[in-house]
C-alpha atoms as a PDB file:
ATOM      1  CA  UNK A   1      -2.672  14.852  51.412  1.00  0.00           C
ATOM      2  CA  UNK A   2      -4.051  11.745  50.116  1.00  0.00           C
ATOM      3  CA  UNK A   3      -4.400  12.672  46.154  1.00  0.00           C
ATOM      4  CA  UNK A   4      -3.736  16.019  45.758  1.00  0.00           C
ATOM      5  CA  UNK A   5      -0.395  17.912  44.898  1.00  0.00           C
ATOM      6  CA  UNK A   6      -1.078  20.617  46.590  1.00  0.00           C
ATOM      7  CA  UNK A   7      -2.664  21.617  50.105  1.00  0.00           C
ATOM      8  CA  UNK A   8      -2.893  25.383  51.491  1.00  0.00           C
ATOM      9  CA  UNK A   9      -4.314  26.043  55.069  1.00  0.00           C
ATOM     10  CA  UNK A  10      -5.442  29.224  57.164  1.00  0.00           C
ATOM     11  CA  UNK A  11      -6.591  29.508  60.887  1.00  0.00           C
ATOM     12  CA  UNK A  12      -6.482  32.080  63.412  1.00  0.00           C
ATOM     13  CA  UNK A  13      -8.005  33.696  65.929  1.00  0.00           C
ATOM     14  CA  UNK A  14      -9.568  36.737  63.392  1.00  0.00           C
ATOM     15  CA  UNK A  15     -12.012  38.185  65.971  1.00  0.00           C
ATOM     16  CA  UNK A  16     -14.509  39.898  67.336  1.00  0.00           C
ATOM     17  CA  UNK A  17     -13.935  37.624  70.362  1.00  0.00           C
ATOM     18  CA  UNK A  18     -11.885  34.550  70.981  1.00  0.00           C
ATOM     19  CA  UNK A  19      -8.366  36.664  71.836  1.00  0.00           C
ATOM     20  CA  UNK A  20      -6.005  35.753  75.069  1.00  0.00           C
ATOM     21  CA  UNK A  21      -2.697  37.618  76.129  1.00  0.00           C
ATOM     22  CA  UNK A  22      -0.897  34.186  74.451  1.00  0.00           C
ATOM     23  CA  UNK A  23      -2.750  34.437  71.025  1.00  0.00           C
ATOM     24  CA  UNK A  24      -4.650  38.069  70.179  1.00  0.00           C
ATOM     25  CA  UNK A  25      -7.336  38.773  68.080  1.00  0.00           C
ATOM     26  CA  UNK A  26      -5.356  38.764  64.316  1.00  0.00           C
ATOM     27  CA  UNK A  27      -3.183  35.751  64.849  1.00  0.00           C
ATOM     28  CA  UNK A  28      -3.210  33.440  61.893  1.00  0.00           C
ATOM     29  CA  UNK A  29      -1.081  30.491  60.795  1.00  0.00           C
ATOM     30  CA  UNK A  30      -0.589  29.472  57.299  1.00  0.00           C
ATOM     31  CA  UNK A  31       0.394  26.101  55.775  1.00  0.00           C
ATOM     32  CA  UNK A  32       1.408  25.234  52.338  1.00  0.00           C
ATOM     33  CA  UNK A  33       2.408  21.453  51.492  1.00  0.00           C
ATOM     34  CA  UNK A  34       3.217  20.225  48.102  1.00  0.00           C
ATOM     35  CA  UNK A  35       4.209  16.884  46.372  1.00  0.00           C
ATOM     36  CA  UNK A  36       6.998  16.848  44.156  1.00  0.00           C
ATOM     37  CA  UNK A  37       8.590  13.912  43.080  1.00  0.00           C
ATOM     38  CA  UNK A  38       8.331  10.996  45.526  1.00  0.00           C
ATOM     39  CA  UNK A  39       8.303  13.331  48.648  1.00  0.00           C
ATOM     40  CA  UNK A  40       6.308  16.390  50.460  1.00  0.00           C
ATOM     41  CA  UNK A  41       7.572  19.500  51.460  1.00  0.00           C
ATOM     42  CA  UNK A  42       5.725  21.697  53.986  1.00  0.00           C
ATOM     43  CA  UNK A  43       5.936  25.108  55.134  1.00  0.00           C
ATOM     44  CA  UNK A  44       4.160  27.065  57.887  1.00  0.00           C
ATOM     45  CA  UNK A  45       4.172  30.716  58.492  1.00  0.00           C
ATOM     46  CA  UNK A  46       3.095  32.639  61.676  1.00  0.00           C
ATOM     47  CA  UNK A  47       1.175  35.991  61.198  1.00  0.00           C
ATOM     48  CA  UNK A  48      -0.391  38.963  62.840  1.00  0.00           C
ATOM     49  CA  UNK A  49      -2.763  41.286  61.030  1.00  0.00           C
ATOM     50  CA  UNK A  50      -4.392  43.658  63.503  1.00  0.00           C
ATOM     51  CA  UNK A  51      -8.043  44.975  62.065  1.00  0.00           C
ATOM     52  CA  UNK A  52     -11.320  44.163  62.283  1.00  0.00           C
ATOM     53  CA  UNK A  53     -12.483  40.689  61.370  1.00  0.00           C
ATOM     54  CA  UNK A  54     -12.825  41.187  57.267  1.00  0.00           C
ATOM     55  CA  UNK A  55      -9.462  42.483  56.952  1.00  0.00           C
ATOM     56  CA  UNK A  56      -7.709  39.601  58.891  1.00  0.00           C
ATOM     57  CA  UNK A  57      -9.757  37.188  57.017  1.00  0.00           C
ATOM     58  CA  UNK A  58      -9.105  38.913  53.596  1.00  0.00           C
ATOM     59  CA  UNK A  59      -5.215  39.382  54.436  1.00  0.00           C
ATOM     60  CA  UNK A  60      -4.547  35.822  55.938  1.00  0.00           C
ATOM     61  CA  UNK A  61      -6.302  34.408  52.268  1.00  0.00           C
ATOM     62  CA  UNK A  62      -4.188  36.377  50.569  1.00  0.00           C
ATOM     63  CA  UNK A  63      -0.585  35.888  52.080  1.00  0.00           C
ATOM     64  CA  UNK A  64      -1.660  32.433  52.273  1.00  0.00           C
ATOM     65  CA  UNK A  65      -2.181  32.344  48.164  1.00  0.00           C
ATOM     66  CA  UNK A  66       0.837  34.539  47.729  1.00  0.00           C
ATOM     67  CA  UNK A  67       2.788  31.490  50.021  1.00  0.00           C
ATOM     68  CA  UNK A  68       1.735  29.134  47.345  1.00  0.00           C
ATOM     69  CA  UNK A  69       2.729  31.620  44.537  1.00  0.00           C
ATOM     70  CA  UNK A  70       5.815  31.951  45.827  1.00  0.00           C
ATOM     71  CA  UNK A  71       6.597  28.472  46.080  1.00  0.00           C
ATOM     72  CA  UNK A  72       4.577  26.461  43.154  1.00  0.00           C
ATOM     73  CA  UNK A  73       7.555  27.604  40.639  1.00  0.00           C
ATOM     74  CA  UNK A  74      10.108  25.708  42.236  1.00  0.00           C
ATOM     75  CA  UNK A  75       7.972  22.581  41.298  1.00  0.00           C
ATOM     76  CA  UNK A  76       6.526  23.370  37.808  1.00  0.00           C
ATOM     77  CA  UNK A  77       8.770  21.518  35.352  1.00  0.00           C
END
């Protein structure tokens, strides 16, 4: 993370091409790592947003800002 508190990633497989069986057009992961205190805590989430390309992109930015939303309060003092 080197200086930064917080770090928020998004990739996926959002389309038109690129899809398999294993991982379909719409899969996304999401990860969320912030420092607090002397330590790092990370999260990732698994998704699936079927759509066209925009929407996955728009939803997969989205749930992964509402990730961080959800989780910043538990380290704002």
């Amino acid at each position: 993370m080197g200086n930064a508190d917080c770090a928020l990633a998004v990739t996926g497989i959002a389309g038109p091409t690129g899809g398999t069986p294993e991982k379909p057009l719409g899969t996304v992961w999401l990860g969320l790592s912030l420092r607090y205190g002397g330590g790092i805590r990370t999260w990732a989430e698994h998704c699936f947003f079927p759509g066209q390309r925009a929407m996955v992109r728009r939803r997969a930015a989205l749930s992964a800002l509402n990730m961080l939303r959800l989780r910043l309060p538990e380290y704002i003092i």
